[in-house]
Every structure is written in C-alpha cells, then in structure tokens.
PDB file of N, CA and C in Angstrom:
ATOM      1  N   UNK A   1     -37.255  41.585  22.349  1.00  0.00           N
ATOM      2  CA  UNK A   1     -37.187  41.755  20.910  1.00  0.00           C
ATOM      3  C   UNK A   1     -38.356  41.013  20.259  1.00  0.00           C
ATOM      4  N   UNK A   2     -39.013  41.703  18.943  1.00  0.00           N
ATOM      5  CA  UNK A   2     -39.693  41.086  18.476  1.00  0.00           C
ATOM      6  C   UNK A   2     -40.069  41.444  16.953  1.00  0.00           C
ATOM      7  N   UNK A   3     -40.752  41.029  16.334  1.00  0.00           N
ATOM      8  CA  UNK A   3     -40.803  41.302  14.951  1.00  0.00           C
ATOM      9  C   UNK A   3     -42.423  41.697  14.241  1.00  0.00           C
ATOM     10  N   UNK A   4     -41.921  42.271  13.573  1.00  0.00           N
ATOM     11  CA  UNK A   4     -43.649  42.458  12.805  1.00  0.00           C
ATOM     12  C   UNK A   4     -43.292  42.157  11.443  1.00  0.00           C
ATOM     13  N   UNK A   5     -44.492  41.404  10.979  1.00  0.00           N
ATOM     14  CA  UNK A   5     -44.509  41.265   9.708  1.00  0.00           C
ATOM     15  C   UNK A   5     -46.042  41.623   8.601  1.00  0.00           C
ATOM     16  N   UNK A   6     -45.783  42.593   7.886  1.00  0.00           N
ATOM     17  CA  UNK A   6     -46.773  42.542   6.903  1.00  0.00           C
ATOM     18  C   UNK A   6     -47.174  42.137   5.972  1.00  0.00           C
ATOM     19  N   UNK A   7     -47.952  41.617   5.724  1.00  0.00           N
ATOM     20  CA  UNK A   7     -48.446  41.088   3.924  1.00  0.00           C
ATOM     21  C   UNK A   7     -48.955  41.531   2.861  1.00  0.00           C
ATOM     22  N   UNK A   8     -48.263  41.104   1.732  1.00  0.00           N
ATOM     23  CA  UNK A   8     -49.545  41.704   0.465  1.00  0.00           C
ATOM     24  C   UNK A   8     -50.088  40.767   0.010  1.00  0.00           C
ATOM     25  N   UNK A   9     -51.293  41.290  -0.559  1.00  0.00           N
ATOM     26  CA  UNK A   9     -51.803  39.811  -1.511  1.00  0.00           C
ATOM     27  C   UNK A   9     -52.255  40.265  -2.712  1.00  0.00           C
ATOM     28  N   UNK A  10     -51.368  40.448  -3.554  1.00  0.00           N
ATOM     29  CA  UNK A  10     -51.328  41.125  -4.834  1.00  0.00           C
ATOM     30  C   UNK A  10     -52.341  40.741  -5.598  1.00  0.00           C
ATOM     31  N   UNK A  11     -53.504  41.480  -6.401  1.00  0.00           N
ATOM     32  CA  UNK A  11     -54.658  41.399  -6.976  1.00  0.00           C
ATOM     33  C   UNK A  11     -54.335  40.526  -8.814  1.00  0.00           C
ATOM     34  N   UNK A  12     -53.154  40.710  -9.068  1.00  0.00           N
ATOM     35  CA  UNK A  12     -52.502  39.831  -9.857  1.00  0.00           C
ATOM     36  C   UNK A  12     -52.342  38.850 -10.358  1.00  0.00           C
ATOM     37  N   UNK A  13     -51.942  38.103  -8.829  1.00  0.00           N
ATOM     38  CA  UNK A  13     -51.224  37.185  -8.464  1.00  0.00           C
ATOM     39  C   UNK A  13     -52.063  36.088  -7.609  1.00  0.00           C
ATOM     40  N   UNK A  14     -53.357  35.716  -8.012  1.00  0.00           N
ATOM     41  CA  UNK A  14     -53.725  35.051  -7.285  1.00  0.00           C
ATOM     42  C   UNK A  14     -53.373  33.721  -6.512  1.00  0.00           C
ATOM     43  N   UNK A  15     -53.535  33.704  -4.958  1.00  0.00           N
ATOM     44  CA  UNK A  15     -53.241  32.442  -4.496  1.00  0.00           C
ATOM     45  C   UNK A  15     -51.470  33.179  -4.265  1.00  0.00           C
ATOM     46  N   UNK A  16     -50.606  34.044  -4.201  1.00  0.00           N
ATOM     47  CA  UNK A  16     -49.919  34.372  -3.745  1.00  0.00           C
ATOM     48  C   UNK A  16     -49.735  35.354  -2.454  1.00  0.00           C
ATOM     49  N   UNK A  17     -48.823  35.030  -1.866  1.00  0.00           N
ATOM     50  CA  UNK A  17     -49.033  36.121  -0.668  1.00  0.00           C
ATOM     51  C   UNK A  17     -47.265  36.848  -1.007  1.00  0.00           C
ATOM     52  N   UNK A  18     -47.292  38.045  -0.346  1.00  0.00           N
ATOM     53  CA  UNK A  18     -45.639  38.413  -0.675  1.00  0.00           C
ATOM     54  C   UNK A  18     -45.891  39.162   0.934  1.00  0.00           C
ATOM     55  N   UNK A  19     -44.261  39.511   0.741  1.00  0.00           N
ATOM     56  CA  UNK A  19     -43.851  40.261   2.594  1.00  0.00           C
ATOM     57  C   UNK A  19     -43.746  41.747   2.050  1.00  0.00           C
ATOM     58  N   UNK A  20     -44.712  42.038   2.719  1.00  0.00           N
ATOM     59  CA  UNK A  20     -44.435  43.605   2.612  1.00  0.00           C
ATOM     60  C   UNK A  20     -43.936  44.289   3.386  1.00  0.00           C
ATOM     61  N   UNK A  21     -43.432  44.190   4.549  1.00  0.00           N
ATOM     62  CA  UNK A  21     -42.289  44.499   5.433  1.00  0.00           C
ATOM     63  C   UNK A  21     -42.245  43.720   6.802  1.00  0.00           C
ATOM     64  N   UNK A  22     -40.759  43.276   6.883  1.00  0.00           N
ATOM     65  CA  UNK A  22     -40.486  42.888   7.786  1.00  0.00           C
ATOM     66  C   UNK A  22     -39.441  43.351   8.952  1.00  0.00           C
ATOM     67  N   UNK A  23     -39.257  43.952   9.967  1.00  0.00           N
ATOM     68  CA  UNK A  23     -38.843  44.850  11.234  1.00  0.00           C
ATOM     69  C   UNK A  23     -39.047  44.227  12.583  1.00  0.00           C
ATOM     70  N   UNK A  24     -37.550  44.077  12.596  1.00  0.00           N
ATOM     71  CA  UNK A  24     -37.312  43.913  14.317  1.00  0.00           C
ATOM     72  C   UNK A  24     -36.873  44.634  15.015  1.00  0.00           C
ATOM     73  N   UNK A  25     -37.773  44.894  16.471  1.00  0.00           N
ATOM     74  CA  UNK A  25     -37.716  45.910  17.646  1.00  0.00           C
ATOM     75  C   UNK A  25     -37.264  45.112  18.443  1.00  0.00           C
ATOM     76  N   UNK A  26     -36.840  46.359  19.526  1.00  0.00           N
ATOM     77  CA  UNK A  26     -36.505  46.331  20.570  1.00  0.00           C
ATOM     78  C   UNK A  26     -37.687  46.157  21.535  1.00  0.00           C
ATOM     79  N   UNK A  27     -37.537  45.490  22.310  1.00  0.00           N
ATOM     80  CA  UNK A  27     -39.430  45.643  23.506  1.00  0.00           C
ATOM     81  C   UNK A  27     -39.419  46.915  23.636  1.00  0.00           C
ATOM     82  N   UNK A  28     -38.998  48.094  23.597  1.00  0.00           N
ATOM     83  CA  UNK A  28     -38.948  49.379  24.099  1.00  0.00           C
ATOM     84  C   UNK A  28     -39.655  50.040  22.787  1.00  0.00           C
ATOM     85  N   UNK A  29     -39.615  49.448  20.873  1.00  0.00           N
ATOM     86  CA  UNK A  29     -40.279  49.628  20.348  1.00  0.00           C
ATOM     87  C   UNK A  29     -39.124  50.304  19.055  1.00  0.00           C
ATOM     88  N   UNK A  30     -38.122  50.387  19.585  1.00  0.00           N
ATOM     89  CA  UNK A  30     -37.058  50.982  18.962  1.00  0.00           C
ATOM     90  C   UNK A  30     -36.479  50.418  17.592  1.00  0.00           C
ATOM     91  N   UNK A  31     -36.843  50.129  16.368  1.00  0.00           N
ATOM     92  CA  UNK A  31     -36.359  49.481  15.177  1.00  0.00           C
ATOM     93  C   UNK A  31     -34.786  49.043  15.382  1.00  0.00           C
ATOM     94  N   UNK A  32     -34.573  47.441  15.310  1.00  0.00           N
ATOM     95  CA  UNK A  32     -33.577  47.268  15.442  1.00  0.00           C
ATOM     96  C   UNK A  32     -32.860  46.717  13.903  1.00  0.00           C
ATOM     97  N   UNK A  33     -33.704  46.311  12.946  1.00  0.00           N
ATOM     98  CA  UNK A  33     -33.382  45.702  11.613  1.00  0.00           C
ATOM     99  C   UNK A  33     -34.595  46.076  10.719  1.00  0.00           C
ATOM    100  N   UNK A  34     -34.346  46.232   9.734  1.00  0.00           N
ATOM    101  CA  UNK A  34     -35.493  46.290   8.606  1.00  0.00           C
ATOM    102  C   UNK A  34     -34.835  44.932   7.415  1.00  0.00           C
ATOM    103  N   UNK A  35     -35.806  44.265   7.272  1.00  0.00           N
ATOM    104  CA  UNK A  35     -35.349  43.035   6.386  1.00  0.00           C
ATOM    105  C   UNK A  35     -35.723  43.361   4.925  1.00  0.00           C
ATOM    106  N   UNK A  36     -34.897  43.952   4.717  1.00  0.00           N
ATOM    107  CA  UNK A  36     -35.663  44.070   3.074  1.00  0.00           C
ATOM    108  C   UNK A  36     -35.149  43.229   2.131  1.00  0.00           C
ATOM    109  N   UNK A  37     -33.823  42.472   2.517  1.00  0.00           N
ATOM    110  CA  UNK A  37     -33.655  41.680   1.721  1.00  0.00           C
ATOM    111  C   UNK A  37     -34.443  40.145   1.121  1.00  0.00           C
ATOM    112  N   UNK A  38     -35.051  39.801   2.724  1.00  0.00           N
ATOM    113  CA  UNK A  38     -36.886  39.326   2.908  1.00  0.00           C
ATOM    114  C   UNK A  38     -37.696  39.793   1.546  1.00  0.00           C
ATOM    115  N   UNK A  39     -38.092  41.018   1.656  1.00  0.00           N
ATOM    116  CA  UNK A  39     -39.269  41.404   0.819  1.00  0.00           C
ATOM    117  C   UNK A  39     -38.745  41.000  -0.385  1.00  0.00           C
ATOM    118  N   UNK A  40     -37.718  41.394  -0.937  1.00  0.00           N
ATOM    119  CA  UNK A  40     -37.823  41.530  -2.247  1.00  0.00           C
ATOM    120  C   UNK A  40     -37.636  40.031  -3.148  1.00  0.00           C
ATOM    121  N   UNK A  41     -37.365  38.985  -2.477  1.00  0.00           N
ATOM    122  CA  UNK A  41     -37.411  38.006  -3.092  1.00  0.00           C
ATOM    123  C   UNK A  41     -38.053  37.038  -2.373  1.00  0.00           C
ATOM    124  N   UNK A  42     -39.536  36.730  -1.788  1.00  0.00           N
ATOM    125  CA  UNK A  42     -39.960  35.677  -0.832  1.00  0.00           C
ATOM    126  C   UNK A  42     -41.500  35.961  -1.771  1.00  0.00           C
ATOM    127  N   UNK A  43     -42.042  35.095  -2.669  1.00  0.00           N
ATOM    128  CA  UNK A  43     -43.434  35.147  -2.202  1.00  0.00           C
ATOM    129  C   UNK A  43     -43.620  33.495  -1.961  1.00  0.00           C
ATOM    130  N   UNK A  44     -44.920  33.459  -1.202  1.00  0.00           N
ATOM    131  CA  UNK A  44     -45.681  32.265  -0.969  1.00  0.00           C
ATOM    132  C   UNK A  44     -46.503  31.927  -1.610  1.00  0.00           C
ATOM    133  N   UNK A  45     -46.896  30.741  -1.295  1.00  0.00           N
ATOM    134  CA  UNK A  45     -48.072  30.108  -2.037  1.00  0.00           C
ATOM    135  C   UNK A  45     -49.107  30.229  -1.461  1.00  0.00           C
ATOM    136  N   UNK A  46     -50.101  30.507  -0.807  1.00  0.00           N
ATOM    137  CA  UNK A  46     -51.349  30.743  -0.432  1.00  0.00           C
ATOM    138  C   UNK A  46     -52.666  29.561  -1.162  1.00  0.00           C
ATOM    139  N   UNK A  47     -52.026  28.460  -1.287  1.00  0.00           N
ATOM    140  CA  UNK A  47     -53.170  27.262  -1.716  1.00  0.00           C
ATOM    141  C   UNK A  47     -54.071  26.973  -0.937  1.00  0.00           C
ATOM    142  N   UNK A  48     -53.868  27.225   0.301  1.00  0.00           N
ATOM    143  CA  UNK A  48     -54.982  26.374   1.093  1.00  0.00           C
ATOM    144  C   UNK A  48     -54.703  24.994   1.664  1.00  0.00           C
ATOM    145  N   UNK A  49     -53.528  24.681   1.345  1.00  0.00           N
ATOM    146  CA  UNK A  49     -53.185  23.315   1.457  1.00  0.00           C
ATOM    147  C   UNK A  49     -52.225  23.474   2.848  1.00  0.00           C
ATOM    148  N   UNK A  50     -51.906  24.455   2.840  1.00  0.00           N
ATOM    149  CA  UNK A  50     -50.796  24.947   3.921  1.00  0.00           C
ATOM    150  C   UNK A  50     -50.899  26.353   4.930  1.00  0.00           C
ATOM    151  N   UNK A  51     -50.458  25.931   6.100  1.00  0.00           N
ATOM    152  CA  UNK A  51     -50.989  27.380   6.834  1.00  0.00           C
ATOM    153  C   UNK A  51     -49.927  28.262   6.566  1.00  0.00           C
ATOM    154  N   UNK A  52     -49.928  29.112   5.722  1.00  0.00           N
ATOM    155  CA  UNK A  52     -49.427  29.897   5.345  1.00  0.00           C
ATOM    156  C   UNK A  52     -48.581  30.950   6.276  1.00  0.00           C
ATOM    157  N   UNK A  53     -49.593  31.048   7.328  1.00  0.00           N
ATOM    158  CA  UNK A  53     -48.856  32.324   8.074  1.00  0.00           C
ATOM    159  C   UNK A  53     -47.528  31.295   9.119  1.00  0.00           C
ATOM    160  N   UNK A  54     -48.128  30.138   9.547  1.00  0.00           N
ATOM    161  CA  UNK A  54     -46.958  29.271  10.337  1.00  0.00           C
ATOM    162  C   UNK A  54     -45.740  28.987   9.343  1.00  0.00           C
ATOM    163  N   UNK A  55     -45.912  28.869   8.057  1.00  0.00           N
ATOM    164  CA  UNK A  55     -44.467  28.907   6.903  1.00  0.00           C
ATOM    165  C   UNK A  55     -44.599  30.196   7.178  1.00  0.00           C
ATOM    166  N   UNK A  56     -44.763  31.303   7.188  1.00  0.00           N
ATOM    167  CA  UNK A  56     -43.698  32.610   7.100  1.00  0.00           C
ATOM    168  C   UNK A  56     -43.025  32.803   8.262  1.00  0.00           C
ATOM    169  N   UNK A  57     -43.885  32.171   9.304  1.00  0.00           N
ATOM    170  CA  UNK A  57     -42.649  32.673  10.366  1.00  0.00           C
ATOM    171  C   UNK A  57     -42.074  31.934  10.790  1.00  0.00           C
ATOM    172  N   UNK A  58     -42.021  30.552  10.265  1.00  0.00           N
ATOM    173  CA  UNK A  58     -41.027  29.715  10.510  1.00  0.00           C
ATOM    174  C   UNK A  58     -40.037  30.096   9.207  1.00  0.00           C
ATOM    175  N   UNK A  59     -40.182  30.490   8.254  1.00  0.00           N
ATOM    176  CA  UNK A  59     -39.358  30.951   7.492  1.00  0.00           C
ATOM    177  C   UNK A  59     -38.547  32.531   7.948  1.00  0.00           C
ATOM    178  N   UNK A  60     -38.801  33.172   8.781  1.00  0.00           N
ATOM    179  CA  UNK A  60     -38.629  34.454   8.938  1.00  0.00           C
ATOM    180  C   UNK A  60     -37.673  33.773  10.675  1.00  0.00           C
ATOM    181  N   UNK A  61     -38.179  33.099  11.335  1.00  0.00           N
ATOM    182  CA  UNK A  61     -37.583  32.785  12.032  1.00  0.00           C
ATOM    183  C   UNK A  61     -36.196  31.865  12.004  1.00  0.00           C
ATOM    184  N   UNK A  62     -36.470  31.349  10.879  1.00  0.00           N
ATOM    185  CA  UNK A  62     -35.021  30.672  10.325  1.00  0.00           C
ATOM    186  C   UNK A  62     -33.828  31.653   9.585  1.00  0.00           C
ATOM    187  N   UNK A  63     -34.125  33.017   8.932  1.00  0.00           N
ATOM    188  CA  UNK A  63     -33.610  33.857   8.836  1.00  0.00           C
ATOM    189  C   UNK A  63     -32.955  34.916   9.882  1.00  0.00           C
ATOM    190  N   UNK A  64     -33.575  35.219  10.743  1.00  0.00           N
ATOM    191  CA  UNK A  64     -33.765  36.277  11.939  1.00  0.00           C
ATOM    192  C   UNK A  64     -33.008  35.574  13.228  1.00  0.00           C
ATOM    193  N   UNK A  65     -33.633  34.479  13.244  1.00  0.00           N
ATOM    194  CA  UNK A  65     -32.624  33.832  14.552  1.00  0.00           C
ATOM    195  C   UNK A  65     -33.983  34.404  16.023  1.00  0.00           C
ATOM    196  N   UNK A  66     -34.635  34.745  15.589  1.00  0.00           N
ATOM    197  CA  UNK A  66     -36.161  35.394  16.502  1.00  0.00           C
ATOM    198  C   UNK A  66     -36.902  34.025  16.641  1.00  0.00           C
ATOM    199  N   UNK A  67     -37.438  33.274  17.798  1.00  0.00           N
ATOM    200  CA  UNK A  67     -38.246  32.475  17.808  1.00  0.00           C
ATOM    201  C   UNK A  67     -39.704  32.985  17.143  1.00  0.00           C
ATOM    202  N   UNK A  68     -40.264  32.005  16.981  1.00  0.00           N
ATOM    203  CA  UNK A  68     -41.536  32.232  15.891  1.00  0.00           C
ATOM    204  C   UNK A  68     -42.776  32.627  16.764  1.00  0.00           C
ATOM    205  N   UNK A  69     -42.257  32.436  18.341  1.00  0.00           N
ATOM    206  CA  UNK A  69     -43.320  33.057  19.494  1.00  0.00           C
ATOM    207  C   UNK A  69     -43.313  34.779  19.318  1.00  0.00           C
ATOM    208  N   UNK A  70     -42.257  35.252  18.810  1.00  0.00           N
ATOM    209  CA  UNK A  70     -41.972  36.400  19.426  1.00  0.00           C
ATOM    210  C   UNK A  70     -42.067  37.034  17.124  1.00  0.00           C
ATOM    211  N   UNK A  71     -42.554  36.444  16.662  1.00  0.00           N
ATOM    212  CA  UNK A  71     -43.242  37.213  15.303  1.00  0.00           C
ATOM    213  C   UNK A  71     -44.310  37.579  15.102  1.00  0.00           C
ATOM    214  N   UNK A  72     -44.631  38.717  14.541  1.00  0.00           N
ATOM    215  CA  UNK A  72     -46.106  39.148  14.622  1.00  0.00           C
ATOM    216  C   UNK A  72     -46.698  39.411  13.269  1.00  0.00           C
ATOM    217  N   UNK A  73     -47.592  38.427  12.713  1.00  0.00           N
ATOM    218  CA  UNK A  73     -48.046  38.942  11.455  1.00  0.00           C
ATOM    219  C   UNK A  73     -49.207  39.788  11.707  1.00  0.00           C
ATOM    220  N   UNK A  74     -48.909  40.794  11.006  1.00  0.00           N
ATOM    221  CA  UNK A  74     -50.222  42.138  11.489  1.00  0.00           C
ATOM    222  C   UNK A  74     -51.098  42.360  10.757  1.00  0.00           C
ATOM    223  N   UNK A  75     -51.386  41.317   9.641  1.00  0.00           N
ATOM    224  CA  UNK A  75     -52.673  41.657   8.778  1.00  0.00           C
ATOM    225  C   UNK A  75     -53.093  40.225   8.109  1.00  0.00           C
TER     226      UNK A  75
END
C-alpha cells in the first residue's frame, strides 16, 4: 500500500501550499481511499522556515495510519 499526494500552489495565495489530491493504493495500483476530506480543509504554510513536504506527510501519515516511507508527493 501506498499513497500519492498532489499539490497546489495557488497564484493567490502566496507562500501557501494546499492538497490537491490525496489516494491510497493497493501495490497492485488499485485505489483503495480517496481523502478528500484532506483536501478540502488542509492548507500549509510554505515559509521557508519549514520543510514543507516532511509536514505533509507526517501530517497525512498521522491521518492515514500509512508510514511516511510509503507517501509519495508527486509534484
């Protein structure tokens, strides 16, 4: 099992990042969850002060119950 995660970085919103989808498979590739309850209320801070992508998937991994080895941010 494993997860993908996408990002936006809204032209807006500077210095924010938001989840633009988050989906866990099966190793076989098979969608096992779509997190949308994730997207619609998570954005980040994107300061620079913080590695941003290690808070999302330690945040996504504290949700999911998925170790943070097995998350994939894809952009």
């Amino acid at each position: 099992m494993y997860v993908e995660v996408y990002l936006e970085f809204p032209e807006n919103m500077i210095g924010i990042v938001v989840l633009e989808s988050v989906i866990s498979y099966k190793d076989n590739g098979e969608i096992i969850k779509n997190y949308q309850e994730l997207i619609d209320n998570t954005p980040f801070n994107n300061s620079g002060e913080n590695n941003i992508r290690l808070e999302i998937k330690q945040y996504i991994s504290s949700i999911t119950g998925v170790s943070q080895d097995l998350i994939r941010i894809m952009n």
